[in-house]
N, C-alpha and C. Protein backbone atom coordinates (compact mmCIF):
# COMPACT_ATOMS: atom_id res chain seq x y z
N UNK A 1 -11.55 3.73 -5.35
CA UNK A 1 -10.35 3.30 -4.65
C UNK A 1 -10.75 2.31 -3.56
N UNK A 2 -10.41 0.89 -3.42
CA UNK A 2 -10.99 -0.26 -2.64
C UNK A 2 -9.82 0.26 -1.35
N UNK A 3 -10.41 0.24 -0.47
CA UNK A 3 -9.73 0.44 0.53
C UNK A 3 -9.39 -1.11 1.38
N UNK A 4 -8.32 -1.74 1.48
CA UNK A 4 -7.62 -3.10 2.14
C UNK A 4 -8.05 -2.70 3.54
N UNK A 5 -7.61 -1.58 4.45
CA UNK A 5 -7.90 -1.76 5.71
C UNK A 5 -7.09 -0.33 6.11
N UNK A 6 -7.36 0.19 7.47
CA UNK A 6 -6.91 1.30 7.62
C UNK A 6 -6.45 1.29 9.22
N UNK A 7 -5.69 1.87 9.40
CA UNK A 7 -4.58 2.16 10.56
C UNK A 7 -4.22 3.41 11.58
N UNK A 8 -4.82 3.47 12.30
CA UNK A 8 -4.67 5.27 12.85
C UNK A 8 -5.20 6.17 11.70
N UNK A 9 -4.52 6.86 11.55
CA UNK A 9 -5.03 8.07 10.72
C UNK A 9 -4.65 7.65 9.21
N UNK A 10 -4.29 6.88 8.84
CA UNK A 10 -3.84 6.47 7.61
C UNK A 10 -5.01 5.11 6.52
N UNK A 11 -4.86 4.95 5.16
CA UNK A 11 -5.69 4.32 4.10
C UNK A 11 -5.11 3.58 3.57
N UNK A 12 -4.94 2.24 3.64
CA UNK A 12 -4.10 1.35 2.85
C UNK A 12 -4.89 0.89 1.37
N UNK A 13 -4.87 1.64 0.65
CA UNK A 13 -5.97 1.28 -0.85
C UNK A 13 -5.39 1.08 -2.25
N UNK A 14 -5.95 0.38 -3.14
CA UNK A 14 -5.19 0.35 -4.33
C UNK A 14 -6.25 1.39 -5.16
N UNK A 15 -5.69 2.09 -6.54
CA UNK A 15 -6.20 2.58 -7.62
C UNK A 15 -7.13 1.24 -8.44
N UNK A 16 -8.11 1.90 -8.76
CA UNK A 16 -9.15 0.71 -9.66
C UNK A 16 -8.43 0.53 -10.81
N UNK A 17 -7.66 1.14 -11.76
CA UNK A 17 -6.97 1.48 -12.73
C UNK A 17 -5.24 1.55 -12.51
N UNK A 18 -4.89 0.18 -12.36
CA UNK A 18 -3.81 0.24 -12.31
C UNK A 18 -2.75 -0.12 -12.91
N UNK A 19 -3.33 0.43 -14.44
CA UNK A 19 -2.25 0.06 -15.33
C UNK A 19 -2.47 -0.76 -16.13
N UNK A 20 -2.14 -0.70 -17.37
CA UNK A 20 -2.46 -1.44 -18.58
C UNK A 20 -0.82 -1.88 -19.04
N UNK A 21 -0.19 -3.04 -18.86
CA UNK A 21 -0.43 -3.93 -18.40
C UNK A 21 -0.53 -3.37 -16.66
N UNK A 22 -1.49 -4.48 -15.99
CA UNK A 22 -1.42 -4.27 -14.25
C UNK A 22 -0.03 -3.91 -13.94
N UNK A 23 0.42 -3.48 -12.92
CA UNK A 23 1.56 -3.27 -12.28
C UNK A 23 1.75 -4.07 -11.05
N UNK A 24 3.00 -4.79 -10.67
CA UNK A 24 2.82 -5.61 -9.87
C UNK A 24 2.16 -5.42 -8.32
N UNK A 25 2.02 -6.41 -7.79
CA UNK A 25 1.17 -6.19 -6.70
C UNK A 25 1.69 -4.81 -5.60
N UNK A 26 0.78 -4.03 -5.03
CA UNK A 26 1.77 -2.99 -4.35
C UNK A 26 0.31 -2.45 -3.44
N UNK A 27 0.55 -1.98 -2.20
CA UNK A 27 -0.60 -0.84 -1.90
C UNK A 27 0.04 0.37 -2.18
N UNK A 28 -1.30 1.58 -1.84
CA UNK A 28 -0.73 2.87 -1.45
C UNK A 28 -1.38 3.09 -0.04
N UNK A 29 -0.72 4.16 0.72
CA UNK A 29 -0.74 4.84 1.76
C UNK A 29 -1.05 6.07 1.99
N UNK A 30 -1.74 6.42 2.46
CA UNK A 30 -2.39 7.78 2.41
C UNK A 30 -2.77 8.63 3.65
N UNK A 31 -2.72 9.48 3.96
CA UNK A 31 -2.76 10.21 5.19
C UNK A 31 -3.19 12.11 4.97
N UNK A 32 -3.25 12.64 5.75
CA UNK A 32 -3.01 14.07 5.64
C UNK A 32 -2.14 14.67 5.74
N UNK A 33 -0.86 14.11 5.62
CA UNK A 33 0.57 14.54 5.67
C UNK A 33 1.10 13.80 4.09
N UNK A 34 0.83 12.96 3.84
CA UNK A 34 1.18 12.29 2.23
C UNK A 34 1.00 10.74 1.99
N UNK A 35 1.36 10.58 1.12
CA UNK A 35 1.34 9.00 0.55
C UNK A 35 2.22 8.59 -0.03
N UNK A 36 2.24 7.62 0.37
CA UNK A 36 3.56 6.31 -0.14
C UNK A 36 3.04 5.20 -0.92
N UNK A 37 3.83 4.48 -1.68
CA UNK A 37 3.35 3.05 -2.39
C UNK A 37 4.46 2.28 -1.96
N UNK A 38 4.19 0.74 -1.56
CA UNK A 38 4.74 -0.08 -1.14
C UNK A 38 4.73 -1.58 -2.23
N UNK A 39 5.70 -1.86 -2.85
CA UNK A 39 5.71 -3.12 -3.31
C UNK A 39 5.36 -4.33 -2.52
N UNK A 40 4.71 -5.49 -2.35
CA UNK A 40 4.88 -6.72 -1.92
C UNK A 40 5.72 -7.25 -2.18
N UNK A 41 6.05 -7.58 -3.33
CA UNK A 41 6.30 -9.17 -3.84
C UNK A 41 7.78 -8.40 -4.42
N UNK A 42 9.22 -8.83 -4.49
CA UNK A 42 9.44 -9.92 -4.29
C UNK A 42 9.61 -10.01 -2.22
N UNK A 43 10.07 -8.50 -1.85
CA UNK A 43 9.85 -8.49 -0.16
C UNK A 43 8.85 -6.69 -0.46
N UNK A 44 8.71 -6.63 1.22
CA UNK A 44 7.57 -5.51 0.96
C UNK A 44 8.88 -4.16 0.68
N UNK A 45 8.34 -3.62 0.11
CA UNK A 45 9.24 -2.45 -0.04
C UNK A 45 9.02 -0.87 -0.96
N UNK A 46 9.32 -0.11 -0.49
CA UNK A 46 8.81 1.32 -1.16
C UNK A 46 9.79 1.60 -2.40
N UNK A 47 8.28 2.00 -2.91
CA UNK A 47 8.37 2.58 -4.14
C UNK A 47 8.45 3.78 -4.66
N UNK A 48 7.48 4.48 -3.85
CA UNK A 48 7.50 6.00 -3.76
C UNK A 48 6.84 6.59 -2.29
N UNK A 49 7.24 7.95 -2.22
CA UNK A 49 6.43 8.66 -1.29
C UNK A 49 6.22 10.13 -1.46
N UNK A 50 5.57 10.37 -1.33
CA UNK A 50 5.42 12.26 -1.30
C UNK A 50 5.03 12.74 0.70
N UNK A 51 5.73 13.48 0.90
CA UNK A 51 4.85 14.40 2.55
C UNK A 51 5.43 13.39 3.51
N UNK A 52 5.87 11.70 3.62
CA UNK A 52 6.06 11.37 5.03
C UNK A 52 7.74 11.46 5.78
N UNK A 53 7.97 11.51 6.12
CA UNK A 53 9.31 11.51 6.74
C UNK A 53 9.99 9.73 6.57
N UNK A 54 11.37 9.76 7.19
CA UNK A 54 11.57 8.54 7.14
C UNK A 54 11.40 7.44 8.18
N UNK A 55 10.98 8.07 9.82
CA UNK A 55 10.56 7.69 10.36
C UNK A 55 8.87 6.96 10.22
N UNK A 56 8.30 7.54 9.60
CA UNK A 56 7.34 7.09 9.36
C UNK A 56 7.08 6.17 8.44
N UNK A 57 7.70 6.46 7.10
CA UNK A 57 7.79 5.69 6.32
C UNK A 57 8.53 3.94 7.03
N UNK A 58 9.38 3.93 7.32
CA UNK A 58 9.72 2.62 8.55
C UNK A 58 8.75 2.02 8.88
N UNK A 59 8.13 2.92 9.39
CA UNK A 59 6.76 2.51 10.28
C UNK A 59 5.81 1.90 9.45
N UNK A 60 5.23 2.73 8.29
CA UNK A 60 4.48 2.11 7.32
C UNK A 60 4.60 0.74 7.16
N UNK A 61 6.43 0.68 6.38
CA UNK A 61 6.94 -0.77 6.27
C UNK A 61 6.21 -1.39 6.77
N UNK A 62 6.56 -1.44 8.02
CA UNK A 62 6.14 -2.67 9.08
C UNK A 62 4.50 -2.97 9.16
N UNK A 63 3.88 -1.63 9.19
CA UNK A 63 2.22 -2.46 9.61
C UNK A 63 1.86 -2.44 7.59
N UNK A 64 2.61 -2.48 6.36
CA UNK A 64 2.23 -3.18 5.78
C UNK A 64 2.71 -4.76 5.64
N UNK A 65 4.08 -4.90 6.14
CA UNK A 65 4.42 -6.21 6.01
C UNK A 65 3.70 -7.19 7.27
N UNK A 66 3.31 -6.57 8.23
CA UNK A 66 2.34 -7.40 9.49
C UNK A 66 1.06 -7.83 8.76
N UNK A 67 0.98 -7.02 7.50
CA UNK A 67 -0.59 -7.06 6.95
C UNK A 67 -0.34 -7.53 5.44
N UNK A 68 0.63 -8.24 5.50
CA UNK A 68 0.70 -8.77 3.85
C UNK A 68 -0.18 -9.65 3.33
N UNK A 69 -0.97 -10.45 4.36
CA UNK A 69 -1.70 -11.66 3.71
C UNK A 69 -3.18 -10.92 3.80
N UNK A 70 -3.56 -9.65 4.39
CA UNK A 70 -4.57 -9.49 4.02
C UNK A 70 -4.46 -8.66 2.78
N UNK A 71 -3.37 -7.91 2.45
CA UNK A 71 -3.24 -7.17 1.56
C UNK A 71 -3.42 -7.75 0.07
N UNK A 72 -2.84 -8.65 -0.07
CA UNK A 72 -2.67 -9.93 -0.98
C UNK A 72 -4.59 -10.38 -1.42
N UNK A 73 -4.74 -10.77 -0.31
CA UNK A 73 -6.30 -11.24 -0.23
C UNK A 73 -7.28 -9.93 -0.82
N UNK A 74 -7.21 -8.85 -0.54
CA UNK A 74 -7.88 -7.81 -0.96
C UNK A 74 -7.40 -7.73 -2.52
N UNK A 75 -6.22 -7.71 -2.98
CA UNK A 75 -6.11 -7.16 -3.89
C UNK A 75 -6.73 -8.33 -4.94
N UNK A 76 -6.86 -9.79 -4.48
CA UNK A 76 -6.69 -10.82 -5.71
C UNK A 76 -8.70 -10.74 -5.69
N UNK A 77 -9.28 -10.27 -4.69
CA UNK A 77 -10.46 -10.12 -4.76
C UNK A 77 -11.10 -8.85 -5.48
N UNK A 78 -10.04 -8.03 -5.31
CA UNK A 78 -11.11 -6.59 -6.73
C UNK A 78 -10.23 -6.96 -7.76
N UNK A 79 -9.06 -7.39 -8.01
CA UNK A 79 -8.57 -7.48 -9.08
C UNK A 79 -8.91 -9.17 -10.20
N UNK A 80 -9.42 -9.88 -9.67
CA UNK A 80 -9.63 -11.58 -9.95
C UNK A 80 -10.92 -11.40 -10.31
């Protein structure tokens, strides 16, 4: 699991195996309370979550969309 970058207590990482065909660009989120997946493209936006509330999840939003161009950059580098 390539980890993009990490945030307080939380793992912004993609699966090495993500799908045959790939699935579009997205991180996941991970914590000791649960994980979420966030779409990029066409705006950032959730996909799923298990364990976070919706306050948090908000929150996620935001420090993944503050972090879209590194997110982008990580992914086209394990995946390219």
């Amino acid at each position: 699991m390539p980890v993009a970058f990490r945030y307080k207590s939380f793992r912004f990482f993609f699966y090495s195996n993500e799908g045959n065909p790939r699935e579009d660009m997205h991180i996941h989120v991970r914590n000791g309370d649960g994980e979420a997946k966030f779409w990029l493209t066409p705006m950032v936006s959730l996909a799923d979550s298990d364990g976070f509330d919706a306050k948090t999840l908000r929150h996620l939003r935001e420090v993944v969309a503050a972090n879209k161009e590194l997110i982008e950059k990580a992914w086209h580098e394990h995946f390219t």
